[in-house]
N, C-alpha and C. Protein backbone atom coordinates (compact mmCIF):
# COMPACT_ATOMS: atom_id res chain seq x y z
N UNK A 1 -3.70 -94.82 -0.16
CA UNK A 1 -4.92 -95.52 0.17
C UNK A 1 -6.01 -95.15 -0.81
N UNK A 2 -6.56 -95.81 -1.33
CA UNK A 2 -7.68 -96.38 -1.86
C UNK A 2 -9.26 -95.43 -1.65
N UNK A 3 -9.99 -94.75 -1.07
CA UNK A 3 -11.02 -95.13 -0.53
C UNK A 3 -12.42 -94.58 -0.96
N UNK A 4 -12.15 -93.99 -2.25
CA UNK A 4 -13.03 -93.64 -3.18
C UNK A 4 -12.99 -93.72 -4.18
N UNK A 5 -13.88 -93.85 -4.87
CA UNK A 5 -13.65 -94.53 -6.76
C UNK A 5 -12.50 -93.30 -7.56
N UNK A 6 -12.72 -92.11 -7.36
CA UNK A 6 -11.96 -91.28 -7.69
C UNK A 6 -10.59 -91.14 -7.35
N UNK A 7 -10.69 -92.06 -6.35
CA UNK A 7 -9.12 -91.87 -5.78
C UNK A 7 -8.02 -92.52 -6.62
N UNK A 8 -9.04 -93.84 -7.54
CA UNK A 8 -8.52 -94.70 -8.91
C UNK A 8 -7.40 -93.71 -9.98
N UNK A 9 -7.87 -92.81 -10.25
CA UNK A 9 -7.90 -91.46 -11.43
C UNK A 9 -6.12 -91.52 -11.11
N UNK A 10 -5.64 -91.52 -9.54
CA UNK A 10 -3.98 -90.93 -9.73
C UNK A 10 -3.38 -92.11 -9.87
N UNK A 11 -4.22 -93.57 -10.20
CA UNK A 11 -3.04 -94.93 -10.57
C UNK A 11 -3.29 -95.22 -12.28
N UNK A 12 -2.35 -96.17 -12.75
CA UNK A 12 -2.61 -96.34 -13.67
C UNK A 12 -3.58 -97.62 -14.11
N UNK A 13 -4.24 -97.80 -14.99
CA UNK A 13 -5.66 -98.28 -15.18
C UNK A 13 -5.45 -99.40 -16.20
N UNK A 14 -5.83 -101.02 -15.81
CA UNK A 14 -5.17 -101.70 -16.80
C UNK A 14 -6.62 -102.11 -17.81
N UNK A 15 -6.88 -101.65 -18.85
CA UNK A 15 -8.62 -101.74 -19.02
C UNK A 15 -8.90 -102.67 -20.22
N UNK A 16 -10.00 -103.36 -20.15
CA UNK A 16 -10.54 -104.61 -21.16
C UNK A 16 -11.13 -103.47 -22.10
N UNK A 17 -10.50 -104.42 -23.00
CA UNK A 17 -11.02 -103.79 -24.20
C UNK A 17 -9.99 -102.10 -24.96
N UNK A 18 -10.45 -101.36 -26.02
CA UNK A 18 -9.03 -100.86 -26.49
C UNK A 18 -9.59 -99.76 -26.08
N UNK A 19 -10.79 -98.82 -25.45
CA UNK A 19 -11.21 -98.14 -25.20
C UNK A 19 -9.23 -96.95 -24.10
N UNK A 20 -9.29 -96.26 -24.97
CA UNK A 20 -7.85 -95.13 -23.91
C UNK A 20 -8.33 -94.69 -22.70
N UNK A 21 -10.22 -94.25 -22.67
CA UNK A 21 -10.72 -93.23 -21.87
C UNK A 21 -11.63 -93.88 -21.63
N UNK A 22 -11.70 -95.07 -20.38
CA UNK A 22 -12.87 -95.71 -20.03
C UNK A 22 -13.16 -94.67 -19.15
N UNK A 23 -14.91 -95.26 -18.53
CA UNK A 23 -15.50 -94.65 -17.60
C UNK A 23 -15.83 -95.69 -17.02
N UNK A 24 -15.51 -95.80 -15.29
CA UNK A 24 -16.36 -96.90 -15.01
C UNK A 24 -17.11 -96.63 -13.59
N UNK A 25 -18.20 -97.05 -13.45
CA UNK A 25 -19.21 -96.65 -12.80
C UNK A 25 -19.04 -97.47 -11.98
N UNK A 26 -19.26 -96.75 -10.38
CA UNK A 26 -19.71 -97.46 -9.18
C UNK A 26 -20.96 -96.60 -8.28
N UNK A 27 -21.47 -97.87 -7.69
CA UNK A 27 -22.34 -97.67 -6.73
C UNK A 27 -22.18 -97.30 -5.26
N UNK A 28 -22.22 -96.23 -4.66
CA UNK A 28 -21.82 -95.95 -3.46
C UNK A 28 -23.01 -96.88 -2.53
N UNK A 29 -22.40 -97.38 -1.35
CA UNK A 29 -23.28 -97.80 -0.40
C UNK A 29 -24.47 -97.29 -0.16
N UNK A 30 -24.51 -95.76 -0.61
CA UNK A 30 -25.91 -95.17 -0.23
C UNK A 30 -27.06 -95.48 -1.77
N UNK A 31 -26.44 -95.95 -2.66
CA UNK A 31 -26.79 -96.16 -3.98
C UNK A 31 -26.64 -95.33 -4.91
N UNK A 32 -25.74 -94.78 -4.93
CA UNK A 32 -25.81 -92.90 -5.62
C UNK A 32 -24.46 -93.61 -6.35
N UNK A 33 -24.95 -93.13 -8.33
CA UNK A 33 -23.74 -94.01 -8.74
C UNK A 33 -22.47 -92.43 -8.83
N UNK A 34 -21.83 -93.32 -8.85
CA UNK A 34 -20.20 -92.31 -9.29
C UNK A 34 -19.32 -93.05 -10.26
N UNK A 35 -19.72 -91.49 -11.42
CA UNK A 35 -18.65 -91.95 -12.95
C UNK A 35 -17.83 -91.48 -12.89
N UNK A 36 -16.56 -92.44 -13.35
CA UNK A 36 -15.06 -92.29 -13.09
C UNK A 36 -14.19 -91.92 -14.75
N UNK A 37 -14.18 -90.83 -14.88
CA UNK A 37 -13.50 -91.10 -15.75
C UNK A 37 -11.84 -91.75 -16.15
N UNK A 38 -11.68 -92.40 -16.68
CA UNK A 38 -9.84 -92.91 -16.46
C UNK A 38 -8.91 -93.02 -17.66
N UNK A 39 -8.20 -92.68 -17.82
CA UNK A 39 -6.84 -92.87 -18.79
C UNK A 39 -6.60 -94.47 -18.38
N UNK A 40 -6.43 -94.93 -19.63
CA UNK A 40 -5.72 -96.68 -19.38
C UNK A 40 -4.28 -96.29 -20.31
N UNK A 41 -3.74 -96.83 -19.44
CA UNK A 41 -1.75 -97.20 -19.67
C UNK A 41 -1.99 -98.33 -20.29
N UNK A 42 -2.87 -99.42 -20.46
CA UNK A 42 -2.29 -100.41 -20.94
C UNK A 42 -4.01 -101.10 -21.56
N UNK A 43 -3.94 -101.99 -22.55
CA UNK A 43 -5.13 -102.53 -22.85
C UNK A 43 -4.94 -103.85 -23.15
N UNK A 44 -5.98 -104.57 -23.21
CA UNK A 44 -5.97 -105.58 -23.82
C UNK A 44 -7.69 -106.19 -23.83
N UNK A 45 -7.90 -107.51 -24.52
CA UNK A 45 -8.96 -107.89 -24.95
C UNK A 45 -9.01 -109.88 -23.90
N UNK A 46 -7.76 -109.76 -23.18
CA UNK A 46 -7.81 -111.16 -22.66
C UNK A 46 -7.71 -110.94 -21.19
N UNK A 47 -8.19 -111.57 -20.51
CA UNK A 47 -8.77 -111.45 -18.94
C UNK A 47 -7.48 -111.97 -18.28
N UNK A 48 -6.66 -112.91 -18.93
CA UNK A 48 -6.05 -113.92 -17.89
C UNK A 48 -4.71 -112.42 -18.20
N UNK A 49 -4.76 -111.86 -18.88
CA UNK A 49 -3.59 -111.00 -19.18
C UNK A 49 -3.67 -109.73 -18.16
N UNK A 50 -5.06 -109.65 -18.07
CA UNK A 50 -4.83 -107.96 -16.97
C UNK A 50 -4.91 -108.40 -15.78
N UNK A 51 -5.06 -109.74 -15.00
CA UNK A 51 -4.82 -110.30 -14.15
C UNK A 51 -3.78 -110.16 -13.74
N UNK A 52 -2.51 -110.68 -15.07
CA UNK A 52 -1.26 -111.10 -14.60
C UNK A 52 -0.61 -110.00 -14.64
N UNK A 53 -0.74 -108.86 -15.59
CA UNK A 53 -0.64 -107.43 -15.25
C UNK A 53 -0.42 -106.83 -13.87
N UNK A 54 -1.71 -107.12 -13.79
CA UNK A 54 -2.40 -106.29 -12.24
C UNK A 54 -1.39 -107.13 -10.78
N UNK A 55 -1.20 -108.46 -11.26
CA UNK A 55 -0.01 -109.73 -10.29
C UNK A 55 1.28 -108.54 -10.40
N UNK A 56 1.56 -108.19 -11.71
CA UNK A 56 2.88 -107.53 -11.69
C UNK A 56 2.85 -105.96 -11.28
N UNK A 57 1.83 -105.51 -10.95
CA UNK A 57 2.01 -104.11 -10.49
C UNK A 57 2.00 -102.96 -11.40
N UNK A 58 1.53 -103.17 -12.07
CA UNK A 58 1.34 -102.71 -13.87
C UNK A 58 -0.65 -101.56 -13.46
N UNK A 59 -0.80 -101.76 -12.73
CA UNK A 59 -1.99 -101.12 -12.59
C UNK A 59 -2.87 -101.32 -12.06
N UNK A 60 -4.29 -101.07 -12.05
CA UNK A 60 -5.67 -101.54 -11.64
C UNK A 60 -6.24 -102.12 -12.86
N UNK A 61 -6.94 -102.99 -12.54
CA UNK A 61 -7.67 -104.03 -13.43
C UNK A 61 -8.92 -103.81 -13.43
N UNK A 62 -9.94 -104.19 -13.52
CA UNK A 62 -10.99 -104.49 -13.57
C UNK A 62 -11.86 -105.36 -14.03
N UNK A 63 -11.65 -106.83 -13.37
CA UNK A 63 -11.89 -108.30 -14.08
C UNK A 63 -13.11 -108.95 -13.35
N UNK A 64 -13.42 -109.74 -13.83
CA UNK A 64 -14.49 -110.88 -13.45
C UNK A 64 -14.02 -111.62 -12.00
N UNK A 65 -15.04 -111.35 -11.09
CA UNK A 65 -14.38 -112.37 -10.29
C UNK A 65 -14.19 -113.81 -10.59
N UNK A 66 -14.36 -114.44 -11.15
CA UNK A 66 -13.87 -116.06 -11.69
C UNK A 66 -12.47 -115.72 -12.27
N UNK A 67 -12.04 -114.77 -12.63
CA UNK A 67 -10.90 -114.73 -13.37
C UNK A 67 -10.02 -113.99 -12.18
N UNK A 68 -10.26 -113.54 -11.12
CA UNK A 68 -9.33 -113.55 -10.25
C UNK A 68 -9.58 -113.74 -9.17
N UNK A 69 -10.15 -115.23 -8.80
CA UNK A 69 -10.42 -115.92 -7.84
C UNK A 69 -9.47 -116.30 -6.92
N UNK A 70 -8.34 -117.18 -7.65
CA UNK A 70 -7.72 -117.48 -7.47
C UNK A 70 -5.99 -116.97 -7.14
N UNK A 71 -5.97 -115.84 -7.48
CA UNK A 71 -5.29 -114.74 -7.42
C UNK A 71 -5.44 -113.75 -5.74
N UNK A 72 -6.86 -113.47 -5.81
CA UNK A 72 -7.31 -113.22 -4.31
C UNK A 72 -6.95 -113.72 -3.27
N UNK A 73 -7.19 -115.15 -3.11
CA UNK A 73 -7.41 -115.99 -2.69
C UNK A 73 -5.85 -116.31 -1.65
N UNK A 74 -5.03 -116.32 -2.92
CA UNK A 74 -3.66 -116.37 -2.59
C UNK A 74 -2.98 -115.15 -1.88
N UNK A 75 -3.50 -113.66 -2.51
CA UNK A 75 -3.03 -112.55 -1.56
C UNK A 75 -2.09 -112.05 -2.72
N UNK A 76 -1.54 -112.88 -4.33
CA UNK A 76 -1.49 -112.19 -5.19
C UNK A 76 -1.98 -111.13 -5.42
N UNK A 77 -3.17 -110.38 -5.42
CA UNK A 77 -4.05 -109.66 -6.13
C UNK A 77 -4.82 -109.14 -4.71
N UNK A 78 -5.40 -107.58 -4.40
CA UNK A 78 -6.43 -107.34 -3.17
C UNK A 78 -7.12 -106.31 -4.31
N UNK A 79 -8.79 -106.94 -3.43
CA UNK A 79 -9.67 -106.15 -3.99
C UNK A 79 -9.68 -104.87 -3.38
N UNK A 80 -10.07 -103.77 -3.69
CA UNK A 80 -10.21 -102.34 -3.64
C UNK A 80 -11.68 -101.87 -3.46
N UNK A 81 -11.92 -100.67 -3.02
CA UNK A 81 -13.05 -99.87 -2.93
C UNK A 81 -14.51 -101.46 -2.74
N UNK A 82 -14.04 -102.08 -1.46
CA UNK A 82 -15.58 -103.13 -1.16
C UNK A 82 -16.58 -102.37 -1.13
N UNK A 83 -16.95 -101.54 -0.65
CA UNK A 83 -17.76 -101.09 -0.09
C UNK A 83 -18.57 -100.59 -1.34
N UNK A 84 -18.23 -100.38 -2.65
CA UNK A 84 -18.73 -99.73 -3.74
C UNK A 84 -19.02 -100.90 -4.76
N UNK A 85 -20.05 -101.33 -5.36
CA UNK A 85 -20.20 -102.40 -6.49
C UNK A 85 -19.85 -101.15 -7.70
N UNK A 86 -19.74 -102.63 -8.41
CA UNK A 86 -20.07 -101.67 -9.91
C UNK A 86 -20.92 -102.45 -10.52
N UNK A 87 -21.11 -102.01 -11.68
CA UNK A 87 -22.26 -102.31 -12.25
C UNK A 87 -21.74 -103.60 -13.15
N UNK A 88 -22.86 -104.52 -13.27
CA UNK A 88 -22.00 -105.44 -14.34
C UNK A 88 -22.10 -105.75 -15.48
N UNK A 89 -21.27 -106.55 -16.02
CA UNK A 89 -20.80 -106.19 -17.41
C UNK A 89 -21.94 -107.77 -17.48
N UNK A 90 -22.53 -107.56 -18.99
CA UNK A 90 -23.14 -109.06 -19.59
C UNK A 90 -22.00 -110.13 -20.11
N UNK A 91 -22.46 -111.17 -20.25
CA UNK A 91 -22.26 -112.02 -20.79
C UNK A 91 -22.91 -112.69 -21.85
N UNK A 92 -23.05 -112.76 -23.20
CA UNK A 92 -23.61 -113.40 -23.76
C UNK A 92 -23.16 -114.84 -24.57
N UNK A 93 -24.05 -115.92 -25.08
CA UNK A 93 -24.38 -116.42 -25.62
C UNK A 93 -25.03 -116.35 -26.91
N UNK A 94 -24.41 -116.02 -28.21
CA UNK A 94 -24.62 -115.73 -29.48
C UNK A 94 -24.84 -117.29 -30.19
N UNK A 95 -25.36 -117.60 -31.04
CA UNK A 95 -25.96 -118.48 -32.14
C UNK A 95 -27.08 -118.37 -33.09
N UNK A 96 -26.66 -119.34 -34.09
CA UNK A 96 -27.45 -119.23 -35.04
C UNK A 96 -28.86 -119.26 -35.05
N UNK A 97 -29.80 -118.53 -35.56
CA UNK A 97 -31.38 -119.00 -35.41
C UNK A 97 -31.65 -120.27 -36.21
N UNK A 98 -32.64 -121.27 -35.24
CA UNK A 98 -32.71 -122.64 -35.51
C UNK A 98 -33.81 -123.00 -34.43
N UNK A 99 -34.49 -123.86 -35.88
CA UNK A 99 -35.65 -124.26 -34.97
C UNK A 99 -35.62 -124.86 -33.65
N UNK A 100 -34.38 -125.88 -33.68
CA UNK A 100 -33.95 -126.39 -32.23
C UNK A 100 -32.76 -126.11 -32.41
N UNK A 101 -32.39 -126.47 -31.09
CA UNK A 101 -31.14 -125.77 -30.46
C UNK A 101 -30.11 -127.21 -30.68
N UNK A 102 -28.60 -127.18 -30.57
CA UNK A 102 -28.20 -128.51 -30.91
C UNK A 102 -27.83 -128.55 -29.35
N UNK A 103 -27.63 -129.81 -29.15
CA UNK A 103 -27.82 -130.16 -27.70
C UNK A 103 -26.33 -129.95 -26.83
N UNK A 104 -25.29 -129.49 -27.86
CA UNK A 104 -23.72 -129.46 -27.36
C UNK A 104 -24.21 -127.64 -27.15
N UNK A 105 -25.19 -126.96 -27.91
CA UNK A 105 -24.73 -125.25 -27.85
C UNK A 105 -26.06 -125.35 -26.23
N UNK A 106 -26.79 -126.13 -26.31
CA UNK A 106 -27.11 -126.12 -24.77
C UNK A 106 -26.10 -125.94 -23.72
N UNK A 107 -25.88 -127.47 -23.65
CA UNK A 107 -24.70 -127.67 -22.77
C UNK A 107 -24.14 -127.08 -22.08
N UNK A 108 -23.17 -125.83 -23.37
CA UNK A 108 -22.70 -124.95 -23.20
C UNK A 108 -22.71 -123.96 -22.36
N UNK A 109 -24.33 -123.27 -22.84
CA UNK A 109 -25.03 -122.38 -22.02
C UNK A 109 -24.71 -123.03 -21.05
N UNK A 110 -25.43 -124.80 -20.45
CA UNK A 110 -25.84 -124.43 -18.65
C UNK A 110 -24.74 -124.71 -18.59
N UNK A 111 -23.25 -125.26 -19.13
CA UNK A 111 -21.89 -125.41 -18.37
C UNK A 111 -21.81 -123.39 -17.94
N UNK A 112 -21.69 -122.74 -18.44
CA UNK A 112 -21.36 -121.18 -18.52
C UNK A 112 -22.21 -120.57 -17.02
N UNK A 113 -23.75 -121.04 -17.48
CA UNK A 113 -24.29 -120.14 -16.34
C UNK A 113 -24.05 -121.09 -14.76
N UNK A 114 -23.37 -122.50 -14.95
CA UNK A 114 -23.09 -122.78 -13.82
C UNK A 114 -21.95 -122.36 -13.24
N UNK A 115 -21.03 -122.50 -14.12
CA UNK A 115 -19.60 -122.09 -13.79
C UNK A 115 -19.32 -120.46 -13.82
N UNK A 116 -19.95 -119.39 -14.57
CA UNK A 116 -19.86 -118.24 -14.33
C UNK A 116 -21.10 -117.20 -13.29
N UNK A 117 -22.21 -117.58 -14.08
CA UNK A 117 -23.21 -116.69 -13.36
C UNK A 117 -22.95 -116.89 -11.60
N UNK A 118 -22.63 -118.62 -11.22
CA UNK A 118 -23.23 -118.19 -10.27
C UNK A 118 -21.95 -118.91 -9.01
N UNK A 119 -20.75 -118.27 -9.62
CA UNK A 119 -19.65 -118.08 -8.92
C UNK A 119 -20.04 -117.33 -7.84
């Protein structure tokens, strides 16, 4: 069982990005954060991959909820430690400086902050 961020430390850790020795921070209900340090078994840089990982039993993940919505949903995939947020990761929107903006790298943006921010 699950029931503290530390309790993460004795599974194996499937982590974004190539980092071996993430740390990842949660917020206890009382607001008091707790840093985790973790060994990752496995890495990668693509979301739909530590998903399908995490489907196969390969570890703990730590993904976007839009990227395992649908996974949840089904009973593929259960979330862990509710009771604790973590902190979240940004998202950005990078482009060129320009006096105006072109109207497709708009778009973009509000397709993104509709479909991600406010999942």
């Amino acid at each position: 069982m699950i029931n503290d961020p530390r309790d993460i430390q004795a599974h194996r850790i499937i982590q974004f990005g190539s980092s071996k020795r993430p740390k990842w921070t949660f917020t206890s209900p009382k607001g008091k954060d707790i840093v985790v340090p973790l060994s990752a078994s496995m890495n990668s840089h693509d979301g739909a991959f530590l998903v399908d990982a995490a489907e196969q039993s390969l570890g703990i993940a730590r993904v976007p909820d839009f990227l395992a919505k649908a996974s949840l949903e089904s009973g593929r995939l259960v979330r862990i430690l509710k009771p604790f947020d973590m902190k979240p990761r940004g998202i950005h929107v990078i482009y060129p400086e320009a006096r105006y903006l072109p109207h497709r790298t708009r778009a973009l943006m509000e397709y993104l902050l509709e479909r991600i921010v406010n999942e």
